[in-house]
Protein backbone atom coordinates (compact mmCIF):
# COMPACT_ATOMS: atom_id res chain seq x y z
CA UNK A 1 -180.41 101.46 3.90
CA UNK A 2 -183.98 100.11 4.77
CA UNK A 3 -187.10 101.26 3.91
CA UNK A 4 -184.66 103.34 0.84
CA UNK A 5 -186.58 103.13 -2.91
CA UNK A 6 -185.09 101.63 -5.90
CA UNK A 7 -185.45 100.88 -9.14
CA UNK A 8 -184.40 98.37 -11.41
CA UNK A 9 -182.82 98.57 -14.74
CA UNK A 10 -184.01 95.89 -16.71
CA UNK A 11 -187.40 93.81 -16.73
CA UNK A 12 -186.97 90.70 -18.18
CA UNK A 13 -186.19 87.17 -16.89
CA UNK A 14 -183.64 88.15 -14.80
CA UNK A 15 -185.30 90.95 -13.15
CA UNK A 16 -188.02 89.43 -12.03
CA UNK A 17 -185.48 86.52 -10.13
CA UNK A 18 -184.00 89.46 -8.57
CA UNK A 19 -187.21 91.08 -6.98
CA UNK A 20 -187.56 87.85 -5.52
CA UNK A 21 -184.07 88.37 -3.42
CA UNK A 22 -184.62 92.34 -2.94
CA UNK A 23 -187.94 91.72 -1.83
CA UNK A 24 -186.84 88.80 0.55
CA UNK A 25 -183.42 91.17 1.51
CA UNK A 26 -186.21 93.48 2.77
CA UNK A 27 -183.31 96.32 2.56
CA UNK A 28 -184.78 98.49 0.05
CA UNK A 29 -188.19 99.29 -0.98
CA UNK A 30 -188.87 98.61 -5.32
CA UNK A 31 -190.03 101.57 -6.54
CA UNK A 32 -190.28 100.27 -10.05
CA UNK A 33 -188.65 98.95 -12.97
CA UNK A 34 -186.63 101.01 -16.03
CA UNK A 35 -186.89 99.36 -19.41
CA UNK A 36 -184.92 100.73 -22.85
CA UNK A 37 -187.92 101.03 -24.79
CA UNK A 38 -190.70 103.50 -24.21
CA UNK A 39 -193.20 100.94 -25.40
CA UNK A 40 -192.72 99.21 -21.93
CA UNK A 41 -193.90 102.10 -19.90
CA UNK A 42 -196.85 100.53 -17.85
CA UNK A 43 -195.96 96.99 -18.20
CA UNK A 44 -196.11 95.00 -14.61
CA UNK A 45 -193.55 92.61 -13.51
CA UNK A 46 -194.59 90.69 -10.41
CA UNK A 47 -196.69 94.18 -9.27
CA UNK A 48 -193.90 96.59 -10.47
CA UNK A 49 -194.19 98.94 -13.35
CA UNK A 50 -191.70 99.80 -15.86
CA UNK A 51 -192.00 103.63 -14.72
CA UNK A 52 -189.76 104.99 -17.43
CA UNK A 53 -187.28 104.27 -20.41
CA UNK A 54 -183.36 104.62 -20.16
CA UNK A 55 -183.30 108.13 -21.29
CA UNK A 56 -185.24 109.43 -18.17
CA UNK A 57 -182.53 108.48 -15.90
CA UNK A 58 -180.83 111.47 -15.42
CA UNK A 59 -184.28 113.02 -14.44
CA UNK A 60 -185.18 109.90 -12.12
CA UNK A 61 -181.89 110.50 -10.17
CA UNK A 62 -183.78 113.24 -8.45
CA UNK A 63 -186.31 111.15 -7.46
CA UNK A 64 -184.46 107.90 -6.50
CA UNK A 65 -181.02 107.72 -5.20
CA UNK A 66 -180.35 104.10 -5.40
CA UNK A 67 -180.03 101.50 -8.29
CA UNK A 68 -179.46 98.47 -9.12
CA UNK A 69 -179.13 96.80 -12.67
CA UNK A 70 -180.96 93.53 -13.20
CA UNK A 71 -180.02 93.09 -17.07
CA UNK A 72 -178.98 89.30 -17.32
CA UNK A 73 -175.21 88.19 -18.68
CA UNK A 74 -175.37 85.57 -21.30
CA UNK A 75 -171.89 85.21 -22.99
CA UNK A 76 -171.48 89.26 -23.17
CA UNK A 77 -171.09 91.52 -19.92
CA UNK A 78 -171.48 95.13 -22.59
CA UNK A 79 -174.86 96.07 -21.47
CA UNK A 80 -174.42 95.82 -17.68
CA UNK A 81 -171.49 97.72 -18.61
CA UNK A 82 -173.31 100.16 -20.41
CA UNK A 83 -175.60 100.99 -18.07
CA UNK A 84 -173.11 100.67 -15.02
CA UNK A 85 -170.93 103.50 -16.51
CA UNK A 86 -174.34 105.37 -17.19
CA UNK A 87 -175.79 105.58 -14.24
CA UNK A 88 -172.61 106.41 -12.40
CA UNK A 89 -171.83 109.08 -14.49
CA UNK A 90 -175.39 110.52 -13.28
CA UNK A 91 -174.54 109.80 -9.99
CA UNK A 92 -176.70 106.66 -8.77
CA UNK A 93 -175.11 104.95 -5.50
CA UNK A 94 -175.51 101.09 -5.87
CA UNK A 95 -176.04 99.05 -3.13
CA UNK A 96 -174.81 95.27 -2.77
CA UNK A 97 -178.13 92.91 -2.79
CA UNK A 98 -177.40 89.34 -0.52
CA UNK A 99 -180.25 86.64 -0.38
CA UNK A 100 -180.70 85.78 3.40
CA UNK A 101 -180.39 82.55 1.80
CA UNK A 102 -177.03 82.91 0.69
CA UNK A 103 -174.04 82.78 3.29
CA UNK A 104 -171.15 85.26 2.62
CA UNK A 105 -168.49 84.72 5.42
CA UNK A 106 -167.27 87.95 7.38
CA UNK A 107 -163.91 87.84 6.02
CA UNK A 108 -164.94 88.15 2.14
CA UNK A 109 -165.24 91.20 -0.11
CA UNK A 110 -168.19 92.30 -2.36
CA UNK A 111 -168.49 95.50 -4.41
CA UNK A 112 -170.96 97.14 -5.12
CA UNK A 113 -174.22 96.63 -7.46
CA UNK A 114 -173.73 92.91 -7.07
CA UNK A 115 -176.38 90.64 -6.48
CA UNK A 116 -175.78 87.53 -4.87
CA UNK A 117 -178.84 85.52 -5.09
CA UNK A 118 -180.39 82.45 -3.53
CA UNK A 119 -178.74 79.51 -2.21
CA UNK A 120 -175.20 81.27 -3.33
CA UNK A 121 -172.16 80.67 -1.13
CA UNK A 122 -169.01 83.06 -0.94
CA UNK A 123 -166.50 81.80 1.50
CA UNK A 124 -163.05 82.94 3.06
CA UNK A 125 -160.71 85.64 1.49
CA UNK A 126 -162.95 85.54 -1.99
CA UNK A 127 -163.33 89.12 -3.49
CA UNK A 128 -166.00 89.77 -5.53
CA UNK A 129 -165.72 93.03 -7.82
CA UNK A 130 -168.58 95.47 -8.98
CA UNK A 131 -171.85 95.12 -10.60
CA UNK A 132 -171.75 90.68 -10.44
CA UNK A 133 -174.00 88.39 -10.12
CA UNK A 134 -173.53 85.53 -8.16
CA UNK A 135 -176.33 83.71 -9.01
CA UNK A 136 -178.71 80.30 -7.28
CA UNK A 137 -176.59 77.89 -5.80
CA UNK A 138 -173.10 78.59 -7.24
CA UNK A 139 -169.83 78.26 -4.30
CA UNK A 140 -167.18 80.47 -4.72
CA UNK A 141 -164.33 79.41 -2.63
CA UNK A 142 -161.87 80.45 -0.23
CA UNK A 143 -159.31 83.17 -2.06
CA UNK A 144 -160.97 83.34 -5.18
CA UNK A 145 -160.90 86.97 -7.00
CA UNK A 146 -164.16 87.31 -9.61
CA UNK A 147 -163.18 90.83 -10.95
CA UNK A 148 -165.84 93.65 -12.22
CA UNK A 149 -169.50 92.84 -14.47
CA UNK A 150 -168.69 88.86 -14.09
CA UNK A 151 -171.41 86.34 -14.02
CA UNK A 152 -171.34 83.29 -11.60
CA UNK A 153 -173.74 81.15 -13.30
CA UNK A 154 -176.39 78.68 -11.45
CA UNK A 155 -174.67 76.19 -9.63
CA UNK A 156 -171.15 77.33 -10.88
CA UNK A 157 -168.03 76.10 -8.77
CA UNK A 158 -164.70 78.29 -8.47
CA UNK A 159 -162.73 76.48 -6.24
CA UNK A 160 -159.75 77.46 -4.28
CA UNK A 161 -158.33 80.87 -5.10
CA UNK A 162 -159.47 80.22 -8.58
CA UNK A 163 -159.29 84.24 -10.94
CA UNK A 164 -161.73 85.58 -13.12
CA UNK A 165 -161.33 88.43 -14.78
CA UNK A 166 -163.50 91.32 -15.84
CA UNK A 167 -166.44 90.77 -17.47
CA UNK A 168 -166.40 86.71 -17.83
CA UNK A 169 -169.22 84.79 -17.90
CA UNK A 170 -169.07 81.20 -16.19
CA UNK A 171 -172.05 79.38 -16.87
CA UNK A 172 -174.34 76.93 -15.10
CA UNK A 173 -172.80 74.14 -13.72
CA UNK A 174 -169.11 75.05 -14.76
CA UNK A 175 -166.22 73.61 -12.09
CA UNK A 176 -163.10 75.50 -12.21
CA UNK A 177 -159.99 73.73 -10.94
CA UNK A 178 -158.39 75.03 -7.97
CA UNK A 179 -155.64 78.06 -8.89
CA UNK A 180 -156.79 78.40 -12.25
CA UNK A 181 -156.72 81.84 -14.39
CA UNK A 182 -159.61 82.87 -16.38
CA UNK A 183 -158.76 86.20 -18.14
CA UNK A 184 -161.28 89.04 -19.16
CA UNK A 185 -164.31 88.35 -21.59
CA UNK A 186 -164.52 84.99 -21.10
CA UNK A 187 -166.97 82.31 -21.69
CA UNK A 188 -166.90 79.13 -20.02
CA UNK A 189 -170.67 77.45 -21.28
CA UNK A 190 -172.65 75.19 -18.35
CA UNK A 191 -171.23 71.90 -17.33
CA UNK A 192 -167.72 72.59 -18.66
CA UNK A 193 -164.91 71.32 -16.09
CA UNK A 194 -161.62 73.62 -16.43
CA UNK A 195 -158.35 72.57 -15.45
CA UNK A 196 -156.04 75.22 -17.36
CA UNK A 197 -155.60 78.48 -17.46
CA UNK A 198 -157.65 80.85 -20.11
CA UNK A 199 -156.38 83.82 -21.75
CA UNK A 200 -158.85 86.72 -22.36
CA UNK A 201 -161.70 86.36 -24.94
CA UNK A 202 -161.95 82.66 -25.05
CA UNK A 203 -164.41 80.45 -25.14
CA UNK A 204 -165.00 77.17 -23.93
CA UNK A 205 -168.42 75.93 -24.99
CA UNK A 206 -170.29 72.44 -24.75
CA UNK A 207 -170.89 72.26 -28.91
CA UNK A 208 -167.67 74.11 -30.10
């Protein structure tokens, strides 16, 4: 909804590469940044304060209707989890954030509180579940399912009606062969190639 506030949860790294794609979305206006620690209050991230800790949240939702959770996912999806279930439970609506840089074709699906940032590319028949990000540069292909609190790392390849499951984390650089099946809580670490199928909670990483 233009012009609408929001505010982020989260202010590190991450956050501040997603103000970049809110603020060149132009869809919603930043009111400011929520950190977990009160000793953040006042800090500025690219001219946004951290306005509040996490236990204000119930008391911001009458302020601010929308969210959006910019937390990064490194190996573990818990505390986008965490706070997903949170502010739902408080009743926070969370809009789906698309780089005009990034092309998402018509006929694909993206739930919301995902970010899809710069560069990104989500083609034909892909579904993309809740609370993802799809981050710079990765191409997820025609058909491919990425189920709920995934990460699509930097320049990350699913091809062809490639699965992921819930809460997986495919890192920078990762190709996944065509058809493959990556189950829930995965890690796949940056620049692995995959050609098999991956049961839930495994790991593939570059040193073991």
């Amino acid at each position: 909804m233009p012009n609408s506030e929001i505010i982020l949860i989260g202010a590190g790294g991450h956050a501040r590469a997603c103000i970049d794609v809110i603020e060149q979305e132009a869809n919603y206006k930043i009111a400011g940044l929520i950190e977990q620690h009160k000793n953040s209050i006042g800090d500025v991230h690219l001219g946004y304060k951290v306005l509040a800790s996490d236990d204000s949240l119930a008391n911001l939702y009458k302020q601010y209707r929308y969210a959006i959770i910019v937390i990064g996912q490194l190996k573990t999806a818990n505390a986008r989890i965490e706070k997903f279930n949170l502010l739902k439970s408080i009743g926070f609506e969370f809009p789906i954030i698309i780089s005009p840089s990034a092309y998402v074709s018509p006929h694909a699906s993206i739930g919301e509180g995902t970010i899809v940032m710069h560069g990104a590319t989500i083609n034909s028949g892909a579904v993309i579940g809740k609370n993802c990000i799809v981050n710079s540069k990765s191409l997820i292909e025609h058909d491919s399912k990425v189920d709920d609190h995934c990460h699509i790392s930097t320049c990350a390849i699913l091809n062809g009606g490639v699965e992921v499951a819930e809460g997986s984390f495919i890192g920078s650089g990762a190709i996944l062969k065509q058809g493959i099946k990556i189950g829930s809580q995965c890690v796949i670490d940056m620049g692995c190639i995959v050609k098999v199928d991956f049961a839930d909670s495994t790991s593939l990483l570059v040193n073991g």
